[in-house]
N, C-alpha and C. Protein backbone atom coordinates (compact mmCIF):
# COMPACT_ATOMS: atom_id res chain seq x y z
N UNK A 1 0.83 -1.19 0.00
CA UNK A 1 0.00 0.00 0.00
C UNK A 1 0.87 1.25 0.00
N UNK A 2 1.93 1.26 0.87
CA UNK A 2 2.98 2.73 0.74
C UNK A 2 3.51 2.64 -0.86
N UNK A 3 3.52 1.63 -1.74
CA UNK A 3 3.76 1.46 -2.70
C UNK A 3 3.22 2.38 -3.71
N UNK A 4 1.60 2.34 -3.53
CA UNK A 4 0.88 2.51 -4.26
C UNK A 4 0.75 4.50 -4.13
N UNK A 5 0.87 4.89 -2.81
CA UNK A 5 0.25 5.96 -2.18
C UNK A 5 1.85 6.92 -2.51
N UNK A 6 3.10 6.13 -2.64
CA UNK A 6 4.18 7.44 -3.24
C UNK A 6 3.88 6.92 -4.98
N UNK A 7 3.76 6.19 -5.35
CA UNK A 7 3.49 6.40 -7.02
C UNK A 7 1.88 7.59 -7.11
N UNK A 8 1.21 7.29 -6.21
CA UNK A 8 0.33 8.04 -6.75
C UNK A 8 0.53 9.76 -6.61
N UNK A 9 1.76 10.38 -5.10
CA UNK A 9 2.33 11.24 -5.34
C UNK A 9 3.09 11.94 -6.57
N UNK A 10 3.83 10.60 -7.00
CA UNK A 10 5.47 11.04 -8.20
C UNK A 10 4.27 11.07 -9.34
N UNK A 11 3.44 10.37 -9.20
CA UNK A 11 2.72 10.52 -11.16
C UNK A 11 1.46 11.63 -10.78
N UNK A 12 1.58 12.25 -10.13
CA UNK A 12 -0.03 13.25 -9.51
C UNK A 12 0.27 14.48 -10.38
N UNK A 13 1.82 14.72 -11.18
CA UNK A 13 1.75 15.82 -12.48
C UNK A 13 1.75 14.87 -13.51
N UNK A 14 1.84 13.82 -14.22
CA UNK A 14 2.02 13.18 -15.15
C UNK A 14 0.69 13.06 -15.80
N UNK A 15 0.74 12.92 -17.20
CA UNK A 15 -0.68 12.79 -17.92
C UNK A 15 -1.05 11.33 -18.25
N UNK A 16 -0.33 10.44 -17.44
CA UNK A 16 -0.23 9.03 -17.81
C UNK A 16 -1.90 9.02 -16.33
N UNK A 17 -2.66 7.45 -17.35
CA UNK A 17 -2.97 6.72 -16.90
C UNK A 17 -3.27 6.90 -15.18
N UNK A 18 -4.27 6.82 -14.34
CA UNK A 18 -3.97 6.72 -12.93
C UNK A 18 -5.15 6.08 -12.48
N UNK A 19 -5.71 5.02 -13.29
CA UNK A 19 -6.34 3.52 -12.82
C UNK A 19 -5.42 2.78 -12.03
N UNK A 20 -6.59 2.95 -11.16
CA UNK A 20 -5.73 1.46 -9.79
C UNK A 20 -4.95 1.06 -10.53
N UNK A 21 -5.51 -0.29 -11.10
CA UNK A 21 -4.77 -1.70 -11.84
C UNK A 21 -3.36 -1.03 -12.33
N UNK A 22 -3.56 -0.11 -12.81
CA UNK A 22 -1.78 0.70 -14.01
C UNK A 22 -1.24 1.01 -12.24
N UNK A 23 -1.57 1.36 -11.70
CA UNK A 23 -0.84 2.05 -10.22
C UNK A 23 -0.78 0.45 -9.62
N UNK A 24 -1.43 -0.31 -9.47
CA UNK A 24 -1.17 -1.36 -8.93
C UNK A 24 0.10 -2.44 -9.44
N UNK A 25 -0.09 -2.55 -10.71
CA UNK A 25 1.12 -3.30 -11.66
C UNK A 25 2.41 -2.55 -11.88
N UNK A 26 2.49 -1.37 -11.45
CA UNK A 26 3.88 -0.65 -10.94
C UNK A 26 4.18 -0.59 -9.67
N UNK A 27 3.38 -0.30 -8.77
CA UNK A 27 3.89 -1.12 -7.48
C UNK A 27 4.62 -2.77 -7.20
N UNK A 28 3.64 -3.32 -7.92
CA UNK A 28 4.53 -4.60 -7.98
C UNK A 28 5.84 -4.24 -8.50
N UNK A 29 5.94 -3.82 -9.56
CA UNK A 29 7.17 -4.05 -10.68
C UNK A 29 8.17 -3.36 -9.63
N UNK A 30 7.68 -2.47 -8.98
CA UNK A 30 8.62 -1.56 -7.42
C UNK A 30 9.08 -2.76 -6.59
N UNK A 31 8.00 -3.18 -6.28
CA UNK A 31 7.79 -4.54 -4.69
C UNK A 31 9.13 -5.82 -5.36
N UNK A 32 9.40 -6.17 -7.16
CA UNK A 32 9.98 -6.93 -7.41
C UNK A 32 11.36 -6.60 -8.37
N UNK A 33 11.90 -5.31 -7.58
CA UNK A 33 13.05 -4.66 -7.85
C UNK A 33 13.72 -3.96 -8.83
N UNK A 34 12.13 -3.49 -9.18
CA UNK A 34 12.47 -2.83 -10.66
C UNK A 34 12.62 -1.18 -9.60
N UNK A 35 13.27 -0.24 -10.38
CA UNK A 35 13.19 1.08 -10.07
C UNK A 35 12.85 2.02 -11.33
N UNK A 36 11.93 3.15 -10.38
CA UNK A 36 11.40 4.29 -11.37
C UNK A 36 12.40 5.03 -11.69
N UNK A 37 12.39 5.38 -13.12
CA UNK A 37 13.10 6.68 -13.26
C UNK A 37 12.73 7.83 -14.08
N UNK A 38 13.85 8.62 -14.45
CA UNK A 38 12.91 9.67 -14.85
C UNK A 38 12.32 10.21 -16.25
N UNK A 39 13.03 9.09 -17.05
CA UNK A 39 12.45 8.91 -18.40
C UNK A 39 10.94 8.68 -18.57
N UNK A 40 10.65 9.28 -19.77
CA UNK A 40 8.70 9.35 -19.99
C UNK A 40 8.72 8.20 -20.82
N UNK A 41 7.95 7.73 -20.84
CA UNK A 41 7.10 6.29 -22.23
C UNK A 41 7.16 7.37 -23.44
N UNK A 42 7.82 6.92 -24.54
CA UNK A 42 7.81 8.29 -25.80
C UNK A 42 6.01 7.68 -26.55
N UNK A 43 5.79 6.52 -25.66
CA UNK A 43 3.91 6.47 -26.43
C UNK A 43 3.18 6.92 -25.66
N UNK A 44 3.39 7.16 -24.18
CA UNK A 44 2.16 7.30 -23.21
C UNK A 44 2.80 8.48 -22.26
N UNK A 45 3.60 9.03 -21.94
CA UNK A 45 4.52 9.66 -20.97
C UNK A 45 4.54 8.98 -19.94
N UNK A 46 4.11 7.48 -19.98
CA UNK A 46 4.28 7.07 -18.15
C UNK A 46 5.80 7.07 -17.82
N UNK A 47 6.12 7.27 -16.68
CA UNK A 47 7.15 7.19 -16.54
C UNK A 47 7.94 5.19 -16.83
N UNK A 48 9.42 5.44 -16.97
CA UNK A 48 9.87 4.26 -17.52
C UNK A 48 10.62 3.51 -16.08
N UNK A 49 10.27 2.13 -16.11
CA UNK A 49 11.03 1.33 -14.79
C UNK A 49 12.08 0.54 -15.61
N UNK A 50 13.18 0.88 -15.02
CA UNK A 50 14.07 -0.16 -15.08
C UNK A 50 14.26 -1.63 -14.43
N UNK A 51 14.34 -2.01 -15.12
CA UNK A 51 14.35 -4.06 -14.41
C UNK A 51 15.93 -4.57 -13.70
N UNK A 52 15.82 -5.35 -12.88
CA UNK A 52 16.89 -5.67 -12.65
C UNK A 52 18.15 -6.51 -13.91
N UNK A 53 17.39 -6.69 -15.02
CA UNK A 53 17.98 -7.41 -15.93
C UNK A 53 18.59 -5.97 -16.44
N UNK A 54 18.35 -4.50 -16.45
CA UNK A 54 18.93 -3.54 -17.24
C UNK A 54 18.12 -2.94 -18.21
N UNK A 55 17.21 -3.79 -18.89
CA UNK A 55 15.66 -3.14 -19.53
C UNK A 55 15.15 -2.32 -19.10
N UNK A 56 14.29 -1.52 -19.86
CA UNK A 56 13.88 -0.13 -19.34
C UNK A 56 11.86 -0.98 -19.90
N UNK A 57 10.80 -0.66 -19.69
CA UNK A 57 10.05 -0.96 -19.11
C UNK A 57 8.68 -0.39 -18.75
N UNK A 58 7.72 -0.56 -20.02
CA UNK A 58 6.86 0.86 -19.63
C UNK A 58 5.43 -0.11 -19.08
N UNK A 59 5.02 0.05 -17.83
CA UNK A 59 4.22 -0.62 -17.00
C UNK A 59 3.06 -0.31 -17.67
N UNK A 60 2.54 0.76 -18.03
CA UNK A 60 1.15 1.14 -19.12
C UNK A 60 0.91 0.56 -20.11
N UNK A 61 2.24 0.66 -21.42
CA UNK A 61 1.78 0.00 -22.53
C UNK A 61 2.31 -1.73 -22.26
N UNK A 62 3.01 -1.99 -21.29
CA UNK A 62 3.23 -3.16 -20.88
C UNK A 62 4.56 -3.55 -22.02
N UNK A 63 5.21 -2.97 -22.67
CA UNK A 63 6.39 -3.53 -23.13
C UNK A 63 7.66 -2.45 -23.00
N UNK A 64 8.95 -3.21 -24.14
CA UNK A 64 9.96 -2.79 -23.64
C UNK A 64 10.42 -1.60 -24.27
N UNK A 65 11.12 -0.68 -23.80
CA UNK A 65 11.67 0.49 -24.34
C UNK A 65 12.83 0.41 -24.45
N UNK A 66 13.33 1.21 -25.17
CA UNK A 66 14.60 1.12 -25.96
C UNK A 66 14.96 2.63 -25.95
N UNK A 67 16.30 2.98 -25.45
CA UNK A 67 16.54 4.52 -25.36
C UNK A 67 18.13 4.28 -26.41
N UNK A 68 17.96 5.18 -27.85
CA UNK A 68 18.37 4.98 -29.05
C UNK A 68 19.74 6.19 -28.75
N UNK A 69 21.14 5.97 -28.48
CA UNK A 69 21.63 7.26 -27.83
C UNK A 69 21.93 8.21 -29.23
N UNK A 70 22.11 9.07 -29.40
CA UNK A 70 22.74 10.01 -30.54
C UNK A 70 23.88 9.12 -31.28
N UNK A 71 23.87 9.46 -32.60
CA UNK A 71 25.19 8.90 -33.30
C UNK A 71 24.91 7.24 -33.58
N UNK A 72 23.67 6.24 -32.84
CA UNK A 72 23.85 5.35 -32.61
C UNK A 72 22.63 5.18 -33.37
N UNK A 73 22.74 3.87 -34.86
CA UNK A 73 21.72 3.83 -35.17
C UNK A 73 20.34 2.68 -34.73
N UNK A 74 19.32 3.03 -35.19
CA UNK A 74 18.30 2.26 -34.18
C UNK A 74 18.03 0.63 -34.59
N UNK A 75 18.63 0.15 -35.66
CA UNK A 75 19.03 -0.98 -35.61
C UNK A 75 20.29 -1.77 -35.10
N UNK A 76 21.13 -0.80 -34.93
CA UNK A 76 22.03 -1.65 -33.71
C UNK A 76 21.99 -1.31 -32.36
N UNK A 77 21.03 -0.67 -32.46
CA UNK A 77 20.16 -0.62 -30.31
C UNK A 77 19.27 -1.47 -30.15
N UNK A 78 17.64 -2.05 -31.03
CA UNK A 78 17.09 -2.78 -31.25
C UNK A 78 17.87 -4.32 -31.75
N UNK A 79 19.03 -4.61 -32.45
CA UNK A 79 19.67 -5.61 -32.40
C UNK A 79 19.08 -6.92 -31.35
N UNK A 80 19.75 -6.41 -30.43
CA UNK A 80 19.69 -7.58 -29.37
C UNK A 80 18.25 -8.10 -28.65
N UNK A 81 17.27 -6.99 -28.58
CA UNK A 81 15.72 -7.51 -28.42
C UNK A 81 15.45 -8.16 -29.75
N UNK A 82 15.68 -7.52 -31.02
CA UNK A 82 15.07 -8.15 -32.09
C UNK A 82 15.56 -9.96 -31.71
N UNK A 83 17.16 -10.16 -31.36
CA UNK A 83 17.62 -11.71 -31.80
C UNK A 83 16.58 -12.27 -30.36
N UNK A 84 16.31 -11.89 -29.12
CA UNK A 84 15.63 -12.37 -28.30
C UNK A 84 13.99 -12.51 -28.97
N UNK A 85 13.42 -11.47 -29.56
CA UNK A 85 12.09 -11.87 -30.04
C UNK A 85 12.12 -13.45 -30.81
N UNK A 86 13.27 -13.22 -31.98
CA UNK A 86 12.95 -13.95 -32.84
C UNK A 86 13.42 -15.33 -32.06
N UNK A 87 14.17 -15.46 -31.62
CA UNK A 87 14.66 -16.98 -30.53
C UNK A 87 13.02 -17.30 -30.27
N UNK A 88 12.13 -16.64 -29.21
CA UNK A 88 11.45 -16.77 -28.71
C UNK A 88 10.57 -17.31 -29.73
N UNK A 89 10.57 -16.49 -31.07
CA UNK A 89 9.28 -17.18 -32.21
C UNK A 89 9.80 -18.64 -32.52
N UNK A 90 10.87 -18.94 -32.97
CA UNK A 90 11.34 -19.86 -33.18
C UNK A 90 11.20 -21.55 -32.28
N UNK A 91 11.51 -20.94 -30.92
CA UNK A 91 11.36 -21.99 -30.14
C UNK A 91 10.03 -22.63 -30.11
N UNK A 92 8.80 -21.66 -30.12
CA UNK A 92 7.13 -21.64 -30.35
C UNK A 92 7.07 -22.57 -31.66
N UNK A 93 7.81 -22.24 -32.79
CA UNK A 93 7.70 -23.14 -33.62
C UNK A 93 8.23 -24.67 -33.70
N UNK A 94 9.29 -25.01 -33.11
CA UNK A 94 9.98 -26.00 -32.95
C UNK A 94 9.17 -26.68 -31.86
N UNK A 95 8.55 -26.43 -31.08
CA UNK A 95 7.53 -27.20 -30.21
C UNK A 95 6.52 -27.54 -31.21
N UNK A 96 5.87 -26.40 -32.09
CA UNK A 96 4.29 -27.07 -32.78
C UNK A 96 5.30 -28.13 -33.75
N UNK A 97 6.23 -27.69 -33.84
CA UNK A 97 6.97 -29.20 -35.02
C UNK A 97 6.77 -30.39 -34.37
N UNK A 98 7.32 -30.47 -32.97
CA UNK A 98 7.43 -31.19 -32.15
C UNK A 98 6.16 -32.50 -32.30
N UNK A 99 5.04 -31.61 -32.19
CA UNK A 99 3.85 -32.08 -31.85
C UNK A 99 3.27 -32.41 -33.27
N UNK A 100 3.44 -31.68 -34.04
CA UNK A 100 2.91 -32.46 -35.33
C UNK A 100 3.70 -33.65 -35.79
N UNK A 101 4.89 -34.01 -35.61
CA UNK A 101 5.78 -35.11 -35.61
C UNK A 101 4.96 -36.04 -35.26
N UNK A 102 4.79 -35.87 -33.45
CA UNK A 102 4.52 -36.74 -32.72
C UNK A 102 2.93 -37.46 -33.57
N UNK A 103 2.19 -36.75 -34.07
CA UNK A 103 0.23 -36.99 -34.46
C UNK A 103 1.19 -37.61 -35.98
N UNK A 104 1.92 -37.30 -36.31
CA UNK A 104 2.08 -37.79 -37.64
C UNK A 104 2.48 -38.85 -37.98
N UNK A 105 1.49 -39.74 -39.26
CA UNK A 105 2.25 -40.94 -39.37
C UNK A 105 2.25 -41.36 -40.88
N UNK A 106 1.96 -40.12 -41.81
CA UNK A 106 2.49 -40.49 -43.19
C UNK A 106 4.26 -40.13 -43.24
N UNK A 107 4.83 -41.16 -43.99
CA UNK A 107 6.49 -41.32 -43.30
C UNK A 107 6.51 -40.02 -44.58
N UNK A 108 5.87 -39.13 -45.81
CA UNK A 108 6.43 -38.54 -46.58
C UNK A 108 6.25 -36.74 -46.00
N UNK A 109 5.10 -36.74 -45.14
CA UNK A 109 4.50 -35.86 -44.04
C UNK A 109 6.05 -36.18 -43.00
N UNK A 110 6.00 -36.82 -42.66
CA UNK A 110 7.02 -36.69 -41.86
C UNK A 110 8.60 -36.14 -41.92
N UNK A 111 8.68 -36.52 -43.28
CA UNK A 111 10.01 -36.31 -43.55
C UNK A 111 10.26 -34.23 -43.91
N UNK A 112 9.29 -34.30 -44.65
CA UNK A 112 8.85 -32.73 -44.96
C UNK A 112 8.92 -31.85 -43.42
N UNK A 113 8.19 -32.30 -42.63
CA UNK A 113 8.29 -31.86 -40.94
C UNK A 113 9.85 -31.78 -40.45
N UNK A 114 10.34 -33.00 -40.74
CA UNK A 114 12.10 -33.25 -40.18
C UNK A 114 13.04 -32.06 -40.26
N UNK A 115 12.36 -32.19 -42.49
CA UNK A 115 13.39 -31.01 -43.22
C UNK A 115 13.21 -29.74 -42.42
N UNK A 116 11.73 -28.91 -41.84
CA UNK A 116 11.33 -27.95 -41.39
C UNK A 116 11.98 -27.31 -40.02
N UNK A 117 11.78 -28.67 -39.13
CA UNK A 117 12.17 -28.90 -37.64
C UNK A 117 14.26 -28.63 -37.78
N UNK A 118 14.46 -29.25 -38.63
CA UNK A 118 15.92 -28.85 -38.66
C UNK A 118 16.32 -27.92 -39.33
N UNK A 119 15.37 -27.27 -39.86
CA UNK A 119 16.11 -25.88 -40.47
C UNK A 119 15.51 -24.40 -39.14
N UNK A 120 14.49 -25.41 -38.32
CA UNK A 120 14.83 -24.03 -36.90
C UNK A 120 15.65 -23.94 -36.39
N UNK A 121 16.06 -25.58 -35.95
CA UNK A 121 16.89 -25.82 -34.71
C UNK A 121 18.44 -25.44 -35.39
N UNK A 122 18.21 -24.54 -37.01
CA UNK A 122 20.22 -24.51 -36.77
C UNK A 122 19.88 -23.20 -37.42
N UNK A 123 18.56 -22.14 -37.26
CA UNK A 123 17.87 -21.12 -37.30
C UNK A 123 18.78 -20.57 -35.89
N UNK A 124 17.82 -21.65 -34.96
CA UNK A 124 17.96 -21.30 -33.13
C UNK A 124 19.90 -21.31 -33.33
N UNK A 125 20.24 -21.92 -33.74
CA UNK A 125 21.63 -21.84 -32.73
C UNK A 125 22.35 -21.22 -33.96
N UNK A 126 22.05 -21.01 -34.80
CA UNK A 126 22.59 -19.65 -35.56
C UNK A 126 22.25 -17.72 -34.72
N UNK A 127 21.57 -17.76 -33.79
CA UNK A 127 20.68 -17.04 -33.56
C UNK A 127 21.31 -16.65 -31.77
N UNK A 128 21.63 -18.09 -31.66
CA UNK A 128 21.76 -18.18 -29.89
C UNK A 128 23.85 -17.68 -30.27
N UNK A 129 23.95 -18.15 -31.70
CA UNK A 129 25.97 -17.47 -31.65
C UNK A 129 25.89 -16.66 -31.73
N UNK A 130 24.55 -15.93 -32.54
CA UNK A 130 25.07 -14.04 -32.89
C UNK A 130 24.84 -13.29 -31.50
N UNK A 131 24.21 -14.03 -30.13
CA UNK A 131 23.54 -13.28 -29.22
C UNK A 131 25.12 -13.78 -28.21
N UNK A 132 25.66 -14.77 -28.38
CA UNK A 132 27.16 -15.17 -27.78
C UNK A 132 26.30 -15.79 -26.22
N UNK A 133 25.32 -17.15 -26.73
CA UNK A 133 24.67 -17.80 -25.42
C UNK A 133 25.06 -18.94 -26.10
């Protein structure tokens, strides 16, 4: 509750949002060691939380921000979320492979699936060297 009652102080000039639930889901993100700072959301002005991972964090529109510095272009700042998105699509796919394998039992269906399933899995670890995991 003191959570809730200094966010509702620090955002009481801000034009962001001031529904419970948006004040409630930044308290948490407070309660689980994220910190406010003083950057605005460039979509909403809420203010931006930093995560303990180093992400910056906009509790309103619920995703991640990216602060692009001068001189620096916005595809090699976005870089490293982009190779994490696409890991993440990838893996989603290599499971539904998974599972259509498993239901499948024409061996020419199958083989077509194999070719598919192994061109993620060296997708994924083409993907997991450029990120150096």
């Amino acid at each position: 509750m003191e959570a809730l009652v200094t966010l509702n102080r620090i955002l009481s000039g801000s034009k962001m949002s001031k529904e419970p639930r948006d004040l409630r889901v930044m308290a948490d993100m407070l309660r689980q060691g994220a910190t406010l700072t003083e950057l605005p959301c460039p979509a909403c002005s809420s203010p931006l939380f930093k995560l303990r991972s180093g992400d910056l964090w906009c509790a309103q529109c619920q995703k991640p921000v990216i602060v692009v510095k001068e001189g620096v272009q916005p595809a090699e700042a976005t870089g490293p979320l982009l190779l994490s998105t696409l890991e993440a699509t990838i893996l989603t796919k290599i499971q539904e492979m998974d599972m259509k394998i498993r239901e499948e039992k024409d061996p020419e269906s199958l083989q077509r699936l194999s070719a598919i399933l192994s061109t993620l899995l060296e997708s994924l670890e083409r993907i997991r060297r450029m990120r150096g995991t």
